[in-house]
C-alpha atoms as a PDB file:
ATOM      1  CA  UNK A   1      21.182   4.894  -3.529  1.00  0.00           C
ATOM      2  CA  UNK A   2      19.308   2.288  -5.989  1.00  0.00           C
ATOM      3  CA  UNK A   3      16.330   0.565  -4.723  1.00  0.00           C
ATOM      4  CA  UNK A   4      18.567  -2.953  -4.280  1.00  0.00           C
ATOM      5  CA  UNK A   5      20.805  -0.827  -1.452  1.00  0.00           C
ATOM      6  CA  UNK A   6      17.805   1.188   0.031  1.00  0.00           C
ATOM      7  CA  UNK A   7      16.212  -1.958   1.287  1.00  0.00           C
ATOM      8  CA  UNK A   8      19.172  -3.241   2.488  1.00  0.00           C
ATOM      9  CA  UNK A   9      19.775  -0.243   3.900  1.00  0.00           C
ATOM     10  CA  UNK A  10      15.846  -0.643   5.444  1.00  0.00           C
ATOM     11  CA  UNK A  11      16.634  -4.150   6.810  1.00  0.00           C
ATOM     12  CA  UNK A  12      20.141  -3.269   8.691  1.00  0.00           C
ATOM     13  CA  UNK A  13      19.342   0.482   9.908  1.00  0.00           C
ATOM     14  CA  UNK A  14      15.745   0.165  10.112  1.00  0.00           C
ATOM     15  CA  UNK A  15      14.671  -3.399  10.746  1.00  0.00           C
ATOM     16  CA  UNK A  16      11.804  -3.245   8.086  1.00  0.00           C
ATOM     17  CA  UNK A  17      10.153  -5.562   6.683  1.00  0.00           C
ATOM     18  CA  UNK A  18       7.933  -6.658   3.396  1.00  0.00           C
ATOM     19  CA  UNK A  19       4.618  -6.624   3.034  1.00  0.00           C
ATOM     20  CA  UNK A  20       3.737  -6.346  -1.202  1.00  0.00           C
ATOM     21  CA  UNK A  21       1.371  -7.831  -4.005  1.00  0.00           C
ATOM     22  CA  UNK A  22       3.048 -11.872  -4.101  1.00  0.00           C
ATOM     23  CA  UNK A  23       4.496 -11.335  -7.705  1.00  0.00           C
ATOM     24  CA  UNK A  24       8.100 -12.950  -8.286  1.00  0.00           C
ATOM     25  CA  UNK A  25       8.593 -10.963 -11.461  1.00  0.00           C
ATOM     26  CA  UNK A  26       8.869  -7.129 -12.372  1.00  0.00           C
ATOM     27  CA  UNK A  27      10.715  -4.284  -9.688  1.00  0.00           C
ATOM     28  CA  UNK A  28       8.550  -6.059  -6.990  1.00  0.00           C
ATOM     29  CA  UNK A  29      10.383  -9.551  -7.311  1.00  0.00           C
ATOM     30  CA  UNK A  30      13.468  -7.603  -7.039  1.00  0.00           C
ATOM     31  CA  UNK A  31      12.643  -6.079  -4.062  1.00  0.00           C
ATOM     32  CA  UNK A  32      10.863  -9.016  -2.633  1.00  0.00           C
ATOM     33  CA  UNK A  33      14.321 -11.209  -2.915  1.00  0.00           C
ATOM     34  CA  UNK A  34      16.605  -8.437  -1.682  1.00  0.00           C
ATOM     35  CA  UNK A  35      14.715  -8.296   1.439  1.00  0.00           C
ATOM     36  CA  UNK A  36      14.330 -11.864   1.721  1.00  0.00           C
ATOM     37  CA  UNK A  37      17.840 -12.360   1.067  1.00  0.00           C
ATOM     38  CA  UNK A  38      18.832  -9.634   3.801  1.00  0.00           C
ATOM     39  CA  UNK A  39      17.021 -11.584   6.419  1.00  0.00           C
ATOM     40  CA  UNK A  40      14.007  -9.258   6.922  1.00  0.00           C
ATOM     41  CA  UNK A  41      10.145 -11.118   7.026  1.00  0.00           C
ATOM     42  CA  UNK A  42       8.515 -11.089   3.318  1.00  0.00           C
ATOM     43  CA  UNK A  43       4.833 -11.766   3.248  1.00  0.00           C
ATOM     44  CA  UNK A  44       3.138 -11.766  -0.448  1.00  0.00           C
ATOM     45  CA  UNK A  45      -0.394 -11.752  -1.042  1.00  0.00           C
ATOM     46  CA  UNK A  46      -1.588 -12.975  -4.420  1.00  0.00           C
ATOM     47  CA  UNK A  47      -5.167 -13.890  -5.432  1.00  0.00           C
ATOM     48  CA  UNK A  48      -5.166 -17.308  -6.390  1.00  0.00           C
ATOM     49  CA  UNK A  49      -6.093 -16.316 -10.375  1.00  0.00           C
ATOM     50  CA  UNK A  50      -3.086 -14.088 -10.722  1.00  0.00           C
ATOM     51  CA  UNK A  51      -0.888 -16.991  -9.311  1.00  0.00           C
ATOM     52  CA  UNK A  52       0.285 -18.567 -12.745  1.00  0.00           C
ATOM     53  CA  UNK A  53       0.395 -14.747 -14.208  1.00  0.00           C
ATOM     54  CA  UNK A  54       2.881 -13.420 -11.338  1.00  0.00           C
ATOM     55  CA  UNK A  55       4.429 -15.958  -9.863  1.00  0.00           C
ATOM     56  CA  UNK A  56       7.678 -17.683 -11.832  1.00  0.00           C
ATOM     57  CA  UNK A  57      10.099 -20.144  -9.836  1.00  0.00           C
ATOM     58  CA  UNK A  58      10.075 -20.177  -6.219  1.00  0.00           C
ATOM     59  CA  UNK A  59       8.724 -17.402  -4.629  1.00  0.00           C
ATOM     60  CA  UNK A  60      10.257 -16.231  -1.244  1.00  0.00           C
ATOM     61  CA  UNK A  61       8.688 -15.892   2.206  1.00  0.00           C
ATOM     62  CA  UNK A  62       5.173 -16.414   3.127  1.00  0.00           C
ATOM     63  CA  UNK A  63       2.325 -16.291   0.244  1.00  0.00           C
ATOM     64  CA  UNK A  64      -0.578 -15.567   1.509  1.00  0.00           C
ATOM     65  CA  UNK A  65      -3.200 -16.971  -1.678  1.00  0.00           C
ATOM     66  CA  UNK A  66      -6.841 -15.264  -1.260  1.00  0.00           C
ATOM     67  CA  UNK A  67      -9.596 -14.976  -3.671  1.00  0.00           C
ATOM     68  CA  UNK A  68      -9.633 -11.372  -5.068  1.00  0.00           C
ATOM     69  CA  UNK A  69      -8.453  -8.132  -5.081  1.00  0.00           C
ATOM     70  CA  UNK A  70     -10.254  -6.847  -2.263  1.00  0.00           C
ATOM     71  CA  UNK A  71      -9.029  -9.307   0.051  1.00  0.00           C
ATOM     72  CA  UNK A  72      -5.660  -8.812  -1.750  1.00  0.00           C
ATOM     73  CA  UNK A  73      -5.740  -4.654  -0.830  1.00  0.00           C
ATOM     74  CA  UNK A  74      -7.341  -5.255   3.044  1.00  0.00           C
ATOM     75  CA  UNK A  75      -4.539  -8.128   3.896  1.00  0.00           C
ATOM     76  CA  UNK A  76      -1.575  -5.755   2.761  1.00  0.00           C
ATOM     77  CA  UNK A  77      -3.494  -2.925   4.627  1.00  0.00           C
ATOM     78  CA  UNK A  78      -3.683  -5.158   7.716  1.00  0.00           C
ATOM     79  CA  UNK A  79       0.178  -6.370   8.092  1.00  0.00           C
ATOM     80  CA  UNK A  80       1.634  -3.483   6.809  1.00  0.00           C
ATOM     81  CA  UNK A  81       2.514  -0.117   8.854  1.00  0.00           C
ATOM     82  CA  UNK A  82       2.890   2.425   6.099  1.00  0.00           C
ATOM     83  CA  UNK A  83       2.713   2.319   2.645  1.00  0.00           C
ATOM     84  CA  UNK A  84       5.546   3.401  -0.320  1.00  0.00           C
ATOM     85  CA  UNK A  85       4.427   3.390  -4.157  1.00  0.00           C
ATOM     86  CA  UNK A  86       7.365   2.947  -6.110  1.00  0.00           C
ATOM     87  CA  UNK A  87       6.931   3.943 -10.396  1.00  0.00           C
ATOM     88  CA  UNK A  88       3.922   1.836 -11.202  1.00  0.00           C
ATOM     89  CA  UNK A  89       1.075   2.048 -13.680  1.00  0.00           C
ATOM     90  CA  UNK A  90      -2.867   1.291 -13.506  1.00  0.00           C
ATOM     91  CA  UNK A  91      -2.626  -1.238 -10.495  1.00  0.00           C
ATOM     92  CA  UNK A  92      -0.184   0.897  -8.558  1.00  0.00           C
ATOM     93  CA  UNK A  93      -2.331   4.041  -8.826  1.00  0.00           C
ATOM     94  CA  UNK A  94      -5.234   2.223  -7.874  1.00  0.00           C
ATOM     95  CA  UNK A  95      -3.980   0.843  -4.440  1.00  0.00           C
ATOM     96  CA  UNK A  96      -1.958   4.154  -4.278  1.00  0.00           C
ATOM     97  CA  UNK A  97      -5.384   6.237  -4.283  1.00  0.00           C
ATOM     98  CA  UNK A  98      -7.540   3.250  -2.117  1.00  0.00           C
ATOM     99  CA  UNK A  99      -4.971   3.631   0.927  1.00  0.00           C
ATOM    100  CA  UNK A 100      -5.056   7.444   0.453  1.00  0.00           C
ATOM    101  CA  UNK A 101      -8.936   7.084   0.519  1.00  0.00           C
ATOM    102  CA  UNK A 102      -8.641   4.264   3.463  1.00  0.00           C
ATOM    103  CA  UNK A 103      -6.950   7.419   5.406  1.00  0.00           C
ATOM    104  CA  UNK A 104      -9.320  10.136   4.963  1.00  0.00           C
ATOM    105  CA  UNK A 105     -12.028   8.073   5.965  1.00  0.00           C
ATOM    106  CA  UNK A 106     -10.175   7.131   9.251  1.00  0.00           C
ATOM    107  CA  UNK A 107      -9.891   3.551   8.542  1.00  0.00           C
ATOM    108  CA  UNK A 108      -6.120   3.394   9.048  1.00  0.00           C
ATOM    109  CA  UNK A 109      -3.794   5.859   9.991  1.00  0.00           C
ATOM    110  CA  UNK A 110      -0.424   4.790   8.250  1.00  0.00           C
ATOM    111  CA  UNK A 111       1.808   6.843   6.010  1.00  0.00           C
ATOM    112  CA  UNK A 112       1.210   6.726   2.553  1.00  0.00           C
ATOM    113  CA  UNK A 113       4.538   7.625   0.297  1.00  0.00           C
ATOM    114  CA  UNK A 114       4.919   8.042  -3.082  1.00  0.00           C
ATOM    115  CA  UNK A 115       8.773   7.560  -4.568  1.00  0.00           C
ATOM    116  CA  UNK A 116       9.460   9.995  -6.589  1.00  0.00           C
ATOM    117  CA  UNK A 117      11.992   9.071  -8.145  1.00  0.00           C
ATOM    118  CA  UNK A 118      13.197  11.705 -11.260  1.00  0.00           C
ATOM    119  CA  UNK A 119      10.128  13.481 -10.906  1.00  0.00           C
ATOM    120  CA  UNK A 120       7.993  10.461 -12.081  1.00  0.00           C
ATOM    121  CA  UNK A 121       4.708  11.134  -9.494  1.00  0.00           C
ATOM    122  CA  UNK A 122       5.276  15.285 -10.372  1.00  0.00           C
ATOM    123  CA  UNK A 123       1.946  15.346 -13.064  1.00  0.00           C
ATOM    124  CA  UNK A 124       0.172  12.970 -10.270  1.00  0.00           C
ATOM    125  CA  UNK A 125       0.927  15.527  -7.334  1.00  0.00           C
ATOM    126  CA  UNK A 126       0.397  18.530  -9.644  1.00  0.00           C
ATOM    127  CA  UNK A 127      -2.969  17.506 -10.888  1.00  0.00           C
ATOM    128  CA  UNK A 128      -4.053  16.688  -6.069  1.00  0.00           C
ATOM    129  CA  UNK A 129      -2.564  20.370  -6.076  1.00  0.00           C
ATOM    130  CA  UNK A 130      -4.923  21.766  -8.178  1.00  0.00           C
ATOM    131  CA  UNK A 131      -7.514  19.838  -7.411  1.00  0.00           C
ATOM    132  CA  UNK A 132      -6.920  21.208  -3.690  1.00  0.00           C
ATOM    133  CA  UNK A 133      -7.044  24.333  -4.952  1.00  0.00           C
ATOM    134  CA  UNK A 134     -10.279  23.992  -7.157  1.00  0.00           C
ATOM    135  CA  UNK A 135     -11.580  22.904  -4.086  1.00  0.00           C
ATOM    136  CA  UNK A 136     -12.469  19.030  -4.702  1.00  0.00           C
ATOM    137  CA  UNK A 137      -9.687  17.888  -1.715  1.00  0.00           C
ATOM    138  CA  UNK A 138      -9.020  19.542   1.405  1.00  0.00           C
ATOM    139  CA  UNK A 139      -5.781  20.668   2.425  1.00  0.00           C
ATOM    140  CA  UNK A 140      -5.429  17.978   5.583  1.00  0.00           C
ATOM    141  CA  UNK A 141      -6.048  15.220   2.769  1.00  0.00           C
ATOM    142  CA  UNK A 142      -3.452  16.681   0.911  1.00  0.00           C
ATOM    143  CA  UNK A 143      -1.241  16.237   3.544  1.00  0.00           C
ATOM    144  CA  UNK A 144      -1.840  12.308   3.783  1.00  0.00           C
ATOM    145  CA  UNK A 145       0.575  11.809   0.729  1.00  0.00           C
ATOM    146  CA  UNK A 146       4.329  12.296   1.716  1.00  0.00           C
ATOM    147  CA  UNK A 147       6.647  12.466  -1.620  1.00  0.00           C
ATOM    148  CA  UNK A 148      10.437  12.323  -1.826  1.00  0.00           C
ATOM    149  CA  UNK A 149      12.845  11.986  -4.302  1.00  0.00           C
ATOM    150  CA  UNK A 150      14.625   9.179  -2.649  1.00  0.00           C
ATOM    151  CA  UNK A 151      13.984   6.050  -0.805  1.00  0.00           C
ATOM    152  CA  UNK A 152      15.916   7.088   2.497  1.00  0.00           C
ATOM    153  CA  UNK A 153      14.908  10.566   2.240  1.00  0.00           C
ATOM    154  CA  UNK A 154      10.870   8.764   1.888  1.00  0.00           C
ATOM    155  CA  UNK A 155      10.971   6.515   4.784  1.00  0.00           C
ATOM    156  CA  UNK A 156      12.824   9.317   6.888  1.00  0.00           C
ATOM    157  CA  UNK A 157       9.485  11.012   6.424  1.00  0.00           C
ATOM    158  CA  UNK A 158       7.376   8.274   6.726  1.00  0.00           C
ATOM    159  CA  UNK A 159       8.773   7.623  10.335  1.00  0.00           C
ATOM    160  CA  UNK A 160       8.190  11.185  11.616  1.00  0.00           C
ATOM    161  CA  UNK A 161       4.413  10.802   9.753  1.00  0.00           C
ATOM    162  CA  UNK A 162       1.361  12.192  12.162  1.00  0.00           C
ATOM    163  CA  UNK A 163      -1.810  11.387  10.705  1.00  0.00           C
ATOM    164  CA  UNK A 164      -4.535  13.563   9.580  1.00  0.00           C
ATOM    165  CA  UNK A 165      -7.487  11.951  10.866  1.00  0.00           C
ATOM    166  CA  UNK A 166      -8.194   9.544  13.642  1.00  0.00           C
ATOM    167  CA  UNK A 167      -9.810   6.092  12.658  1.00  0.00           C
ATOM    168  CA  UNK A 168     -13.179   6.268  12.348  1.00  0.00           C
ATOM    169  CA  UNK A 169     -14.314   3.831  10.580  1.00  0.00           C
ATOM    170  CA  UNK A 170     -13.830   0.148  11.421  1.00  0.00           C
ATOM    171  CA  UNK A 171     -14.555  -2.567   8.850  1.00  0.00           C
ATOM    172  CA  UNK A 172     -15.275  -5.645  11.089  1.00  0.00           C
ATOM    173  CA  UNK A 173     -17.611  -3.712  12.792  1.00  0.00           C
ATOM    174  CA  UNK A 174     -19.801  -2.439  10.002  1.00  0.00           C
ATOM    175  CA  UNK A 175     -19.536  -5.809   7.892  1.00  0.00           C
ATOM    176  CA  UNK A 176     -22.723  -7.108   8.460  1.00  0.00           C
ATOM    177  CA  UNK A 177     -24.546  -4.475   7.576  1.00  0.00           C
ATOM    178  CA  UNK A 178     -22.401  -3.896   4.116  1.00  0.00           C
ATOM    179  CA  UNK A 179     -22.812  -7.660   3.172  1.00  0.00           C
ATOM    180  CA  UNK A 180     -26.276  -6.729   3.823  1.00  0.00           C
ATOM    181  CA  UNK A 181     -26.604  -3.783   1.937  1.00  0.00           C
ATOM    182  CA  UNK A 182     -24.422  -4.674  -1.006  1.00  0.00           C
ATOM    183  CA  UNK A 183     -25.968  -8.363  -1.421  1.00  0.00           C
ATOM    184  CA  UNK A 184     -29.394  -6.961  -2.254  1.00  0.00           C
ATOM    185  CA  UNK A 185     -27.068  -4.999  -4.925  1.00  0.00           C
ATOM    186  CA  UNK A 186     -25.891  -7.822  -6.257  1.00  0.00           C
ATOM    187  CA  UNK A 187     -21.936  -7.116  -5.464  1.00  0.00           C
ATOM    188  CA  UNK A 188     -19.752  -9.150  -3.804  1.00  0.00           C
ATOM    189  CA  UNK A 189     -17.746  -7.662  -0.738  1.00  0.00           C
ATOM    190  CA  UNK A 190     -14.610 -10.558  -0.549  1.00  0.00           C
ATOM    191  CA  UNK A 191     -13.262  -8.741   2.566  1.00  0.00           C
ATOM    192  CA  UNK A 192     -12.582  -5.313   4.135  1.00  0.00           C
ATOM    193  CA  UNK A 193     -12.646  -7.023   7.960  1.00  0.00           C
ATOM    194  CA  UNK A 194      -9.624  -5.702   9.462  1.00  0.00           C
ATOM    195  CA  UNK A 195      -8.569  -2.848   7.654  1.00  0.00           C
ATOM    196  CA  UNK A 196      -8.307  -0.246  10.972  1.00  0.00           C
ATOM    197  CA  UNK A 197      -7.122  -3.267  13.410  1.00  0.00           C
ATOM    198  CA  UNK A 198      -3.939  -1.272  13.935  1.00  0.00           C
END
């Protein structure tokens, strides 16, 4: 099953939806049009600088335009209910490792999958595995990350997913004392509000 027929196969069997990064080019425009195209919601969040970058033509459902990555990362987190990484590079493995850090902390308690496809996350889950075993990540945060080599087989798993940890911590509540505490720092929180609302 390519990735064109697993989301369709998402839409009719499973009634899924799209929640992803706003680009209209690359695998993820792909995607984003196939489920567009089979009917199923598409919502695309894009900060407003990466617009011109990622965005060719007309893109397809809603586009949600914020005004960095953080907001970016904590609006997917929000709408979404679990989260796949297809084959990606730096970006992907970033948000891949956020959400896997999002879940150990408690904020949210959604799946996290990784597509696997021909083996491509092996040196990624290889490298947790000993790092489990060295002692550095506990086996129940191991366990966050569900693998498989397919895109049915994946969201098959996904569905029967039980999380780890309960939600702990919750974003909204806590915000006024980060904006606090990381203003005298001199950073910038954009947004986290909203991240465990599920």
């Amino acid at each position: 099953m390519n990735l064109l027929d697993f989301f369709s196969w998402c839409q009719v069997e499973r009634g899924i939806d799209l929640v992803y990064g706003g680009g209209s080019i690359g695998l993820m425009g792909l995607v984003s049009h196939a489920v567009h195209d089979g009917g199923r919601h598409v919502i695309g969040v894009i900060p407003k600088s990466l617009m011109p970058r990622e965005v060719t033509g007309e893109p397809v459902g809603e586009v949600r335009a914020v005004s960095g990555m953080h907001e970016r990362k904590a609006e997917m987190a929000r709408f979404a209910d679990a989260f796949i990484a297809l084959p990606g590079g730096y970006g992907t493995l970033e948000e891949l490792l956020e959400v896997i850090t999002w879940a150990q902390l408690g904020i949210h308690k959604k799946p996290v999958g990784l597509l696997n496809v021909d083996g491509f996350y092996d040196p990624l889950l290889s490298f947790i595995d000993m790092a489990v075993n060295e002692g550095f990540i506990k086996e129940d945060a191991r366990r966050i990350i569900i693998s498989a080599p397919t895109a049915k087989e994946l969201v098959l798993k996904l569905e029967e997913y039980v999380p780890e940890y309960e939600v702990g911590l919750v974003w909204e509540d806590q915000m006024p004392a980060a904006v606090a505490a990381t203003a005298a720092h001199g950073f910038a929180p954009e947004l986290e509000p909203g991240i465990a609302s599920s």
